[in-house]
N, C-alpha and C. Protein backbone atom coordinates (compact mmCIF):
# COMPACT_ATOMS: atom_id res chain seq x y z
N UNK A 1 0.82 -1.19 0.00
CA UNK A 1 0.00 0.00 0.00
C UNK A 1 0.86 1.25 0.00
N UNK A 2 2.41 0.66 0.61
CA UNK A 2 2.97 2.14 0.33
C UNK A 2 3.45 2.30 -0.96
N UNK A 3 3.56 3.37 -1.61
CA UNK A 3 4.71 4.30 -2.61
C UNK A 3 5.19 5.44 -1.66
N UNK A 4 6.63 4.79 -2.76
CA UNK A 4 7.96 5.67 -2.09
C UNK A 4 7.88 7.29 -2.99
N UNK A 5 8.10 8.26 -2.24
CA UNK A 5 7.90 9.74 -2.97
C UNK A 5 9.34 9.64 -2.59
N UNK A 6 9.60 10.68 -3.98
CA UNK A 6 11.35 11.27 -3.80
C UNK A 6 11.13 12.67 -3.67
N UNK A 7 10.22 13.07 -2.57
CA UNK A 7 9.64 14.04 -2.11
C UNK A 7 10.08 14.28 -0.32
N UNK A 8 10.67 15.30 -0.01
CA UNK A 8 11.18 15.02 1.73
C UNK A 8 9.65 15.52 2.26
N UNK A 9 9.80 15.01 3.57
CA UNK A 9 8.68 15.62 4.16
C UNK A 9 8.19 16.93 4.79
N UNK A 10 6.55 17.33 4.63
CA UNK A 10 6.94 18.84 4.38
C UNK A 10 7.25 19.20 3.77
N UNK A 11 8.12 19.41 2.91
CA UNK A 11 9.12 20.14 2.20
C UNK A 11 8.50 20.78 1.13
N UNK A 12 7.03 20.93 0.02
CA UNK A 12 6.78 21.49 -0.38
C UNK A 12 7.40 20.96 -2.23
N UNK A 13 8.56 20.38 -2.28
CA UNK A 13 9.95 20.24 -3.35
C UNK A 13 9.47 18.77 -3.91
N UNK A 14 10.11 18.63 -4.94
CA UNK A 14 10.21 16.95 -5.55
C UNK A 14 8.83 16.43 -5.85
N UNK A 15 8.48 15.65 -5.90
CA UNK A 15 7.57 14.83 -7.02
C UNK A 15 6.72 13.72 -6.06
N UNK A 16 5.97 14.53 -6.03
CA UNK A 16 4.13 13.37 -5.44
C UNK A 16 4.40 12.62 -6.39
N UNK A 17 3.61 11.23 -5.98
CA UNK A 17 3.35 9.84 -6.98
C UNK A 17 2.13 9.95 -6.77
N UNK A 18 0.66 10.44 -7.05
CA UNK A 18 -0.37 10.28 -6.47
C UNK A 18 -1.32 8.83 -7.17
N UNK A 19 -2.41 8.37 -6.73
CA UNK A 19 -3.09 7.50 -7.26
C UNK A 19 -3.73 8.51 -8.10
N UNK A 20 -4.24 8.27 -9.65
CA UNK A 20 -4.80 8.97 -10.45
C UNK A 20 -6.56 8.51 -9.76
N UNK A 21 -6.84 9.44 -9.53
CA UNK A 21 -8.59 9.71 -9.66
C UNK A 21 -8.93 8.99 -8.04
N UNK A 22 -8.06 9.34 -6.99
CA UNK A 22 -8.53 8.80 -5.94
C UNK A 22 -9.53 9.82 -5.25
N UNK A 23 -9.86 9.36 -4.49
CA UNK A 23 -11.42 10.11 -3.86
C UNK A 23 -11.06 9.78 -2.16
N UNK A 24 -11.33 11.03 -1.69
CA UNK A 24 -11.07 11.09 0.00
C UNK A 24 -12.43 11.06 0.15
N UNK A 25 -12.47 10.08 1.30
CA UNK A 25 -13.75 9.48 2.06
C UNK A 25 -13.17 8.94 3.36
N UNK A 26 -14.09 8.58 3.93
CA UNK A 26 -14.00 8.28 5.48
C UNK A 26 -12.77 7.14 5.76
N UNK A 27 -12.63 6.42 4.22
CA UNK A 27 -11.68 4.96 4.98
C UNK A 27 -10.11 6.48 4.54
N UNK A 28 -10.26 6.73 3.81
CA UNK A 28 -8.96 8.09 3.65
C UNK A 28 -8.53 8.80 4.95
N UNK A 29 -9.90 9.60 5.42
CA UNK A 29 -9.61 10.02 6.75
C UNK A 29 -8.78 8.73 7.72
N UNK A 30 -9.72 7.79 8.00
CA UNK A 30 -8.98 7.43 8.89
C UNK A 30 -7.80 6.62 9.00
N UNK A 31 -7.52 6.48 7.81
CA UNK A 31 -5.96 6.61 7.01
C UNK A 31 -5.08 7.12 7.49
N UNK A 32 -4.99 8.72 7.22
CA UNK A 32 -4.57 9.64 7.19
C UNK A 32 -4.41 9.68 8.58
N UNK A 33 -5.39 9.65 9.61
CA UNK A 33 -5.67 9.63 10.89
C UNK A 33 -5.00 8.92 11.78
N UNK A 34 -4.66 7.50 11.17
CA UNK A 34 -4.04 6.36 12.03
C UNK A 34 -2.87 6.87 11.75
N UNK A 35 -2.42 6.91 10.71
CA UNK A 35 -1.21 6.84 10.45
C UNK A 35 -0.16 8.54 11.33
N UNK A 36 -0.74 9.50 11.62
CA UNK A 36 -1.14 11.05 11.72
C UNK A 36 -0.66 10.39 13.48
N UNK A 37 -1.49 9.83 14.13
CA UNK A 37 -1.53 8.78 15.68
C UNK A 37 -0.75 8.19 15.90
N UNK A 38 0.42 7.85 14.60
CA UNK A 38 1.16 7.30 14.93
C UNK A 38 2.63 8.17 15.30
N UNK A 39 2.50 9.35 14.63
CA UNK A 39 3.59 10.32 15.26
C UNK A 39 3.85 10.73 13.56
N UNK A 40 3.61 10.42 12.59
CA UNK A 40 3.60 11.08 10.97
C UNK A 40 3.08 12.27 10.93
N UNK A 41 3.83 13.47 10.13
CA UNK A 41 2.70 14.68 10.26
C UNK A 41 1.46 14.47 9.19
N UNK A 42 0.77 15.35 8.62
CA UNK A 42 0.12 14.88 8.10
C UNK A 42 0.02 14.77 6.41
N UNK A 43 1.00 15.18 5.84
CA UNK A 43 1.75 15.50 4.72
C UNK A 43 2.39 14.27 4.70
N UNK A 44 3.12 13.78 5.59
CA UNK A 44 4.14 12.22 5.57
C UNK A 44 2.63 11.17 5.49
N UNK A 45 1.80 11.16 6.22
CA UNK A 45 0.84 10.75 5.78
C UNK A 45 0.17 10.25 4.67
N UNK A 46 0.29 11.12 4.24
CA UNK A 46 -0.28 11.52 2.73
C UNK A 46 -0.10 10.90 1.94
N UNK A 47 1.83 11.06 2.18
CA UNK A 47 2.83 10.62 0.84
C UNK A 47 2.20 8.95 1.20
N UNK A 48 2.47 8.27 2.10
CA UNK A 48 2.57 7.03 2.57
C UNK A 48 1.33 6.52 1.66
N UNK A 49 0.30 7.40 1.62
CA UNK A 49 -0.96 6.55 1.76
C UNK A 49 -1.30 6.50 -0.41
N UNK A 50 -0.55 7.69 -0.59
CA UNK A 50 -0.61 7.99 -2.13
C UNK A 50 -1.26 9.29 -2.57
N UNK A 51 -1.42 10.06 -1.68
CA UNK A 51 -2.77 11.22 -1.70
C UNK A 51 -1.39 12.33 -1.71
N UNK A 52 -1.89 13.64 -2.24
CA UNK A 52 -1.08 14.67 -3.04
C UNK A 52 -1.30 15.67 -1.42
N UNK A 53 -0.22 15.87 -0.33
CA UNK A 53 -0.37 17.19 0.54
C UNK A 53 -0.96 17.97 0.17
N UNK A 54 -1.08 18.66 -0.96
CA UNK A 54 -2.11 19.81 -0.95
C UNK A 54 -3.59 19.12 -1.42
N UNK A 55 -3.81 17.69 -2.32
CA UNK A 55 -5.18 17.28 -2.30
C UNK A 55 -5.69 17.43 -0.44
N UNK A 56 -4.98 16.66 0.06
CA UNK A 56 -5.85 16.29 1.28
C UNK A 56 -6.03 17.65 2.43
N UNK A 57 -5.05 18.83 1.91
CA UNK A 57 -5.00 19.83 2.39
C UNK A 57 -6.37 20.78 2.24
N UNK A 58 -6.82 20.77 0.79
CA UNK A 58 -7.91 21.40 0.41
C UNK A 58 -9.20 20.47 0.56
N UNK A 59 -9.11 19.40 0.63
CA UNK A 59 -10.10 18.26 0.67
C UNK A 59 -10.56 18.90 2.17
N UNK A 60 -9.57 19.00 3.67
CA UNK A 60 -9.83 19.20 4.97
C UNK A 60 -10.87 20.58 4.86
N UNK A 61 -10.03 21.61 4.54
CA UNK A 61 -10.75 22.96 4.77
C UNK A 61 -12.12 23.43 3.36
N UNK A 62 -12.38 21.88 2.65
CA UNK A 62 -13.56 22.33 1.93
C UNK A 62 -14.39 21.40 2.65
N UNK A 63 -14.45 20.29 3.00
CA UNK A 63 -15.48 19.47 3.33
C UNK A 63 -15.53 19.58 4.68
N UNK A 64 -14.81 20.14 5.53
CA UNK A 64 -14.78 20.92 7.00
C UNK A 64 -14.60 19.80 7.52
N UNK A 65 -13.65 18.84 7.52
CA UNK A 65 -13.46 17.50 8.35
C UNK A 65 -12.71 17.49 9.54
N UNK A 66 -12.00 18.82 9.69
CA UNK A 66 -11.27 18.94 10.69
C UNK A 66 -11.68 18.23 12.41
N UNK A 67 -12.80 18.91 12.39
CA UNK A 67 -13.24 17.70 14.04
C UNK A 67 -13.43 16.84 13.83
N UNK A 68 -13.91 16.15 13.04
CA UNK A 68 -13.79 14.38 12.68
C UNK A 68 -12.31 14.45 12.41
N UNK A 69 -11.87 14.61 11.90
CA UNK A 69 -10.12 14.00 11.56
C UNK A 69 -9.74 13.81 13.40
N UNK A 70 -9.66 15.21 13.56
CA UNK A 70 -9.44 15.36 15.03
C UNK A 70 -9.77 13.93 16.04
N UNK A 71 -10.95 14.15 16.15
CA UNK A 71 -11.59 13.15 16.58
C UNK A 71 -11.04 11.57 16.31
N UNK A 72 -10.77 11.38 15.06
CA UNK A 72 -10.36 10.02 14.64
C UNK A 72 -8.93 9.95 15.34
N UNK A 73 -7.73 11.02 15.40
CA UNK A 73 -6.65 11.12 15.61
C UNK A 73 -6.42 10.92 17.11
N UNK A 74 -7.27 11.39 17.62
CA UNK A 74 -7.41 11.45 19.61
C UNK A 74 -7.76 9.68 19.23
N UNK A 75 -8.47 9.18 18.82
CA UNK A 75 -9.08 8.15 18.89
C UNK A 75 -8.29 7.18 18.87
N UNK A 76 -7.41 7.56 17.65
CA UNK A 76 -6.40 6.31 17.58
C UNK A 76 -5.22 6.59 17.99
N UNK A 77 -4.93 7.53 18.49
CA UNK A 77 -3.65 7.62 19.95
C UNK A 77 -4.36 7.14 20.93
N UNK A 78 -5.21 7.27 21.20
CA UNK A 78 -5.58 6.74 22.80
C UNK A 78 -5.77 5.08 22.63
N UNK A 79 -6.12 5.08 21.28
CA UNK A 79 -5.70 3.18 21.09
C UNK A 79 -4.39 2.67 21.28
N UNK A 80 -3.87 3.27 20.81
CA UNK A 80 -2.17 3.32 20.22
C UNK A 80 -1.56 3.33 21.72
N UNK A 81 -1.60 3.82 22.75
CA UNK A 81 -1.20 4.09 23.94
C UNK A 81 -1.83 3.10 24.62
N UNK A 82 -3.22 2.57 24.75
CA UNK A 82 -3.45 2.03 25.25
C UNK A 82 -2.50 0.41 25.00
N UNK A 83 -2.65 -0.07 23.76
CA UNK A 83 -1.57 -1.19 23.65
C UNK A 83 -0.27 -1.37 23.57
N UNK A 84 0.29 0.03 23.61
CA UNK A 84 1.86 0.20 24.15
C UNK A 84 1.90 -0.21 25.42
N UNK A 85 1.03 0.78 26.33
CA UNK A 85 0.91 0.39 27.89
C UNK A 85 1.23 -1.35 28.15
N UNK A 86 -0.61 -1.66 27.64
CA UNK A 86 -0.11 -2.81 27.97
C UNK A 86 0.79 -3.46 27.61
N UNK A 87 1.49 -3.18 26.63
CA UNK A 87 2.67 -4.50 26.26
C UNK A 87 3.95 -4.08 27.41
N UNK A 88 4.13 -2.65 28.13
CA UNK A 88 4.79 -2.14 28.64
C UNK A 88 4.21 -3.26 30.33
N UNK A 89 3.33 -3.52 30.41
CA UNK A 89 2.72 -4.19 31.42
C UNK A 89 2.78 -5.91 31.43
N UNK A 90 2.86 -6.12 30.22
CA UNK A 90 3.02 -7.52 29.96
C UNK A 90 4.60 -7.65 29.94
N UNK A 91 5.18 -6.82 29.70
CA UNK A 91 6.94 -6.87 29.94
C UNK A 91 7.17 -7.21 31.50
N UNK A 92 6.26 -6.70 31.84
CA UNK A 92 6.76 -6.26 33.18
C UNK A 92 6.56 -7.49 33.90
N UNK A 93 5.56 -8.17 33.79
CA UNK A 93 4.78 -9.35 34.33
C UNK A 93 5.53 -10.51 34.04
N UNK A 94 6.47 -10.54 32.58
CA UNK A 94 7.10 -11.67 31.75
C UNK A 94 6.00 -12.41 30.90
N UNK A 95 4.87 -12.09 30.48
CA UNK A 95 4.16 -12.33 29.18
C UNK A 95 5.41 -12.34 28.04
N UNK A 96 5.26 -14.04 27.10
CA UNK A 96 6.08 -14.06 26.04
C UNK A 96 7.56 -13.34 26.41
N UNK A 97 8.21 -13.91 27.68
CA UNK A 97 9.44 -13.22 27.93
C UNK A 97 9.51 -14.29 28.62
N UNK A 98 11.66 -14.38 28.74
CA UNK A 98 11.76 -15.95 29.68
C UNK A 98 11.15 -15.36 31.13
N UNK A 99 11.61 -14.24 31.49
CA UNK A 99 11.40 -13.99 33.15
C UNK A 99 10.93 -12.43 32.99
N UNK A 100 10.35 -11.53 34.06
CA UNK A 100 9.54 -10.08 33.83
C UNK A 100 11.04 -9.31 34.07
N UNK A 101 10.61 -8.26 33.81
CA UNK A 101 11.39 -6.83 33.66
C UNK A 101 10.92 -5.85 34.60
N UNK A 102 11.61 -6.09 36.09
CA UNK A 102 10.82 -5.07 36.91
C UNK A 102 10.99 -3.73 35.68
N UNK A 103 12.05 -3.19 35.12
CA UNK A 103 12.22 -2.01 34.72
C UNK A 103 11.02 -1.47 33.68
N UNK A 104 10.11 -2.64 33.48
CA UNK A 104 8.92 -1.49 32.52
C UNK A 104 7.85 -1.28 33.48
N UNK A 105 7.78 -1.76 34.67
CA UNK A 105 6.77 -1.39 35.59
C UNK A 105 7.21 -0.32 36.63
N UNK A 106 8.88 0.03 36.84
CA UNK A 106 9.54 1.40 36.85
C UNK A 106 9.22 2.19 36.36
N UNK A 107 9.43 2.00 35.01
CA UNK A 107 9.31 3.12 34.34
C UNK A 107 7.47 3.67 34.15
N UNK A 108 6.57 2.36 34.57
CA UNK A 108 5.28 3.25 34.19
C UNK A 108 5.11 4.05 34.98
N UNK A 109 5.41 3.56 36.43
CA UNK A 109 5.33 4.24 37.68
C UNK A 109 6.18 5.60 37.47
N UNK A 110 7.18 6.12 37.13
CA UNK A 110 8.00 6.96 36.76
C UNK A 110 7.42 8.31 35.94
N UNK A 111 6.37 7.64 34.94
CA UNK A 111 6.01 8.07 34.04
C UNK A 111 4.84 8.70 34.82
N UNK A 112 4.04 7.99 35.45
CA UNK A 112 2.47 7.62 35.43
C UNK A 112 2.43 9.12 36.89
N UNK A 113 3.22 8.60 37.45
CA UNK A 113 3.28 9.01 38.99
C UNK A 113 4.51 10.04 39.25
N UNK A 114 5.09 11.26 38.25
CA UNK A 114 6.25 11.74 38.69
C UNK A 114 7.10 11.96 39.81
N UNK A 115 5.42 12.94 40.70
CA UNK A 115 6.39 13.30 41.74
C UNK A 115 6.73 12.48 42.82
N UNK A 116 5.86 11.02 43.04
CA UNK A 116 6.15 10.12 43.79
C UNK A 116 7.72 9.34 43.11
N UNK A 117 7.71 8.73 41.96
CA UNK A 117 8.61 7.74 41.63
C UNK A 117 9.61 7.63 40.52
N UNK A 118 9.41 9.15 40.70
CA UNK A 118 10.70 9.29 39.44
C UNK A 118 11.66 9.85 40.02
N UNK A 119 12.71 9.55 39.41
CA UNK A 119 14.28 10.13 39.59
C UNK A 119 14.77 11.58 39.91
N UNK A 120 13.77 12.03 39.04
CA UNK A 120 13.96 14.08 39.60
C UNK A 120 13.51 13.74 41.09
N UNK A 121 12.42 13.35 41.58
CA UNK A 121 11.48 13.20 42.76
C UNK A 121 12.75 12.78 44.15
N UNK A 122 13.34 11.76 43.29
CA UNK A 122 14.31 11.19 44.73
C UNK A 122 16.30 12.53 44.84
N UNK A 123 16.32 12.56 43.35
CA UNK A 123 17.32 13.21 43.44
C UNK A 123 17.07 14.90 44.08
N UNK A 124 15.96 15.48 44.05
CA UNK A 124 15.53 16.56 44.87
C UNK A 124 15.56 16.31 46.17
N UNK A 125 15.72 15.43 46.90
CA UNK A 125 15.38 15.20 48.09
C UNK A 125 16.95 15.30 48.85
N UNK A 126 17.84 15.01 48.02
CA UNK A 126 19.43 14.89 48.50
C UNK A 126 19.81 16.30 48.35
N UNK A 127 20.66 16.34 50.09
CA UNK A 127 20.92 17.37 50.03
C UNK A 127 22.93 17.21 49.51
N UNK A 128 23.66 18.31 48.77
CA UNK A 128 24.74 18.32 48.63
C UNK A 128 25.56 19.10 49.02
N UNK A 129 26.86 18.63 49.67
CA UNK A 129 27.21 19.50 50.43
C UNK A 129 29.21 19.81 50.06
N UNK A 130 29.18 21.01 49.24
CA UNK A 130 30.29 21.16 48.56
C UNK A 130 31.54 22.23 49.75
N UNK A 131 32.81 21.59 49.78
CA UNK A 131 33.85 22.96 50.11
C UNK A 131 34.93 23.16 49.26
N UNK A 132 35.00 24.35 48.97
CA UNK A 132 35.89 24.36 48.15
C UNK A 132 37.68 24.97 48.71
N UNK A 133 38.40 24.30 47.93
CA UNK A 133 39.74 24.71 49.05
C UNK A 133 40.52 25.07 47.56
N UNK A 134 41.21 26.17 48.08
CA UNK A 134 42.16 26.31 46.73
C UNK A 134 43.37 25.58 47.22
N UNK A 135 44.06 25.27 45.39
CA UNK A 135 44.93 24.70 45.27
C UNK A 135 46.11 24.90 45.64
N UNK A 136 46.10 26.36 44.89
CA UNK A 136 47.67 26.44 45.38
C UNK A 136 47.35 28.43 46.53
N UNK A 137 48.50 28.57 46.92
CA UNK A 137 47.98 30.12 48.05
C UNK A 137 48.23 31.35 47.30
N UNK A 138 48.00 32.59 47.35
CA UNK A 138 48.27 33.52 46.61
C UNK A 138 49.77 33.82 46.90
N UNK A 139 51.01 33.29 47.17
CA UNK A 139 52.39 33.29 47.56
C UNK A 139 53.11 32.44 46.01
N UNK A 140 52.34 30.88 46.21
CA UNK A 140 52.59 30.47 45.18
C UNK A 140 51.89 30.80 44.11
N UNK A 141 50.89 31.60 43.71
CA UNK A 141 50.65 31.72 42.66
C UNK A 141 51.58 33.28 42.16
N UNK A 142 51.89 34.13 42.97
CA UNK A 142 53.00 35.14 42.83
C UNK A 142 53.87 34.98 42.31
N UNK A 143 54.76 33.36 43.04
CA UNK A 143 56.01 32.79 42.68
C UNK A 143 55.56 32.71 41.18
N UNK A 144 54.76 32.39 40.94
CA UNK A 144 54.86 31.83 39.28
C UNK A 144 54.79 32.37 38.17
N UNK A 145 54.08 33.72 38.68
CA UNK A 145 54.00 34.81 37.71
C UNK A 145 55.01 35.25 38.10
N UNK A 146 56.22 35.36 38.56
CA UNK A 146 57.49 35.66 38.53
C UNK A 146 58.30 35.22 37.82
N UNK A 147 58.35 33.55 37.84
CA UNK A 147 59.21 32.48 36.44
C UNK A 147 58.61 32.85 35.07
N UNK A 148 57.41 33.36 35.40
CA UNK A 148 56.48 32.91 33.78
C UNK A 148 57.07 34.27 33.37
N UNK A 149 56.49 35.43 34.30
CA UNK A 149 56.60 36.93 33.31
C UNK A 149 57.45 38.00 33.75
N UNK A 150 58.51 37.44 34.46
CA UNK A 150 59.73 38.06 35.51
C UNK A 150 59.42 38.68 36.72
N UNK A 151 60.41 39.50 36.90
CA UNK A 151 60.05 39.77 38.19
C UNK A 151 59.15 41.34 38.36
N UNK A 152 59.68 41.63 37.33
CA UNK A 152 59.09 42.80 37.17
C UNK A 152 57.46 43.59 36.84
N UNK A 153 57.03 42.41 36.38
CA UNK A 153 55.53 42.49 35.65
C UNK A 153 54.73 41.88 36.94
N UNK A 154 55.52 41.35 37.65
CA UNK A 154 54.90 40.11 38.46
C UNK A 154 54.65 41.40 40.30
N UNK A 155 55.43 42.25 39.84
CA UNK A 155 55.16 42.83 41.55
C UNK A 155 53.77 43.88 41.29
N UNK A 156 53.02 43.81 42.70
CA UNK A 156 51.93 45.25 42.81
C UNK A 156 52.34 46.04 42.58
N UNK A 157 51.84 47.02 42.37
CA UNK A 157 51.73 48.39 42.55
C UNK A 157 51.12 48.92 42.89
N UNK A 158 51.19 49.65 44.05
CA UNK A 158 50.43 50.20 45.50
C UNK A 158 50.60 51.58 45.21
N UNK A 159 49.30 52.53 44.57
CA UNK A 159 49.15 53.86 44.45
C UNK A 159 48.37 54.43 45.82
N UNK A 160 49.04 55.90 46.41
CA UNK A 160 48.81 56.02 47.73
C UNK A 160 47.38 57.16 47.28
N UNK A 161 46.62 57.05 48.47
CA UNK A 161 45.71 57.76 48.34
C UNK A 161 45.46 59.10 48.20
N UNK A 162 47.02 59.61 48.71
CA UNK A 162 47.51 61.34 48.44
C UNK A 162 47.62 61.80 47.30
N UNK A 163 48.30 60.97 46.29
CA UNK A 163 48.93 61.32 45.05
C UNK A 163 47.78 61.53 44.00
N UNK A 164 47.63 62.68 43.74
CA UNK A 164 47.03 63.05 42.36
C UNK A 164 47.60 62.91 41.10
N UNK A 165 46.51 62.64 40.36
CA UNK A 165 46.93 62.48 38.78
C UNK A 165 47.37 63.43 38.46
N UNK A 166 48.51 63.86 37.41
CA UNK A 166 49.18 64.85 36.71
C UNK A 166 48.69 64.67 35.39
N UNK A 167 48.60 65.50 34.60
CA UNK A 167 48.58 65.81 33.01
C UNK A 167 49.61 65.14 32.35
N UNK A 168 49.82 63.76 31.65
CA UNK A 168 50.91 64.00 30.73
C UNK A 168 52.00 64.90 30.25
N UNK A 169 50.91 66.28 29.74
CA UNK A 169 51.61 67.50 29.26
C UNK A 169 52.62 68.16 30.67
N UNK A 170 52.49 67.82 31.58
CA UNK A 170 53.21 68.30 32.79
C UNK A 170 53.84 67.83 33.15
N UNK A 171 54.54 66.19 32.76
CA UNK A 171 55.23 65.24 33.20
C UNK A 171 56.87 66.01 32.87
N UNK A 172 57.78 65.91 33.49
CA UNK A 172 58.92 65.52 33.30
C UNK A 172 59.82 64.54 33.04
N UNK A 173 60.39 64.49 31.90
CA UNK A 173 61.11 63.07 31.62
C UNK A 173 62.47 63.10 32.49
């Protein structure tokens, strides 16, 4: 049922394959719909199913299908989730597995229940308690800007609080 478009998605560029003389009707919608539920936008959709992005574009906003599409799309995510879950539940249990996986009944709980059983929930609760000590003292770090940039670049200079600035133009060499 699929054709491949050498068309990216979205993209507007490259070459629809469409079915010649197809007709959008309800099994189209919910086509478009399932597939839309499954995490496809609705243009990737499209391509998948054989229908032209802008047919099914103008098809929506002339025949006003938008709350039914809608509708079909809530419909079949909440299917779609519902049998992820459970297979996420049958993992957990060991359905068709040698032995269960506490970790998918973690993770529903994780999911399901944040602020009780998830990881932000427990790592908020620890308190951390940092000191910081320097490495080396401001003596040795002196010493070093002495080897590195002599001795000369390396000393303060302590201007006294008496001494006013002079003008350049007034300096004596």
């Amino acid at each position: 049922m699929s054709k491949k478009s050498l068309q990216t998605p979205d993209s507007g560029k490259g070459v629809d394959i469409p079915r010649a003389g197809r007709k959008l009707d309800a099994k189209a919608i919910d086509a478009v719909a399932r597939l839309t539920a499954r995490g496809l936008t609705e243009s990737e959709s499209c391509r998948l199913l054989g229908i032209k992005p802008a047919t099914w574009f103008n098809f929506k906003r002339r025949a006003l299908v938008d709350a039914r599409f809608a509708g079909a799309v809530e419909q079949f995510t909440a299917e779609r989730v519902d049998r992820l879950l459970a297979g996420i539940e049958d993992c957990g249990d060991g359905k068709g597995m040698k032995q269960p996986d506490w970790r998918a009944k973690a993770w529903l709980l994780s999911t399901s229940h944040p602020k009780r059983f998830s990881d932000a929930a427990t790592r908020a609760s620890v308190e951390i308690g940092v000191t910081v000590h320097p490495i080396i003292s401001d003596a040795q770090l002196k010493a070093i800007a002495d080897r590195v940039y002599g001795t000369e670049t390396a000393k303060p200079v302590e201007i006294a609080a008496s001494v006013e600035p002079k003008q350049l133009s007034d300096a004596k060499p």
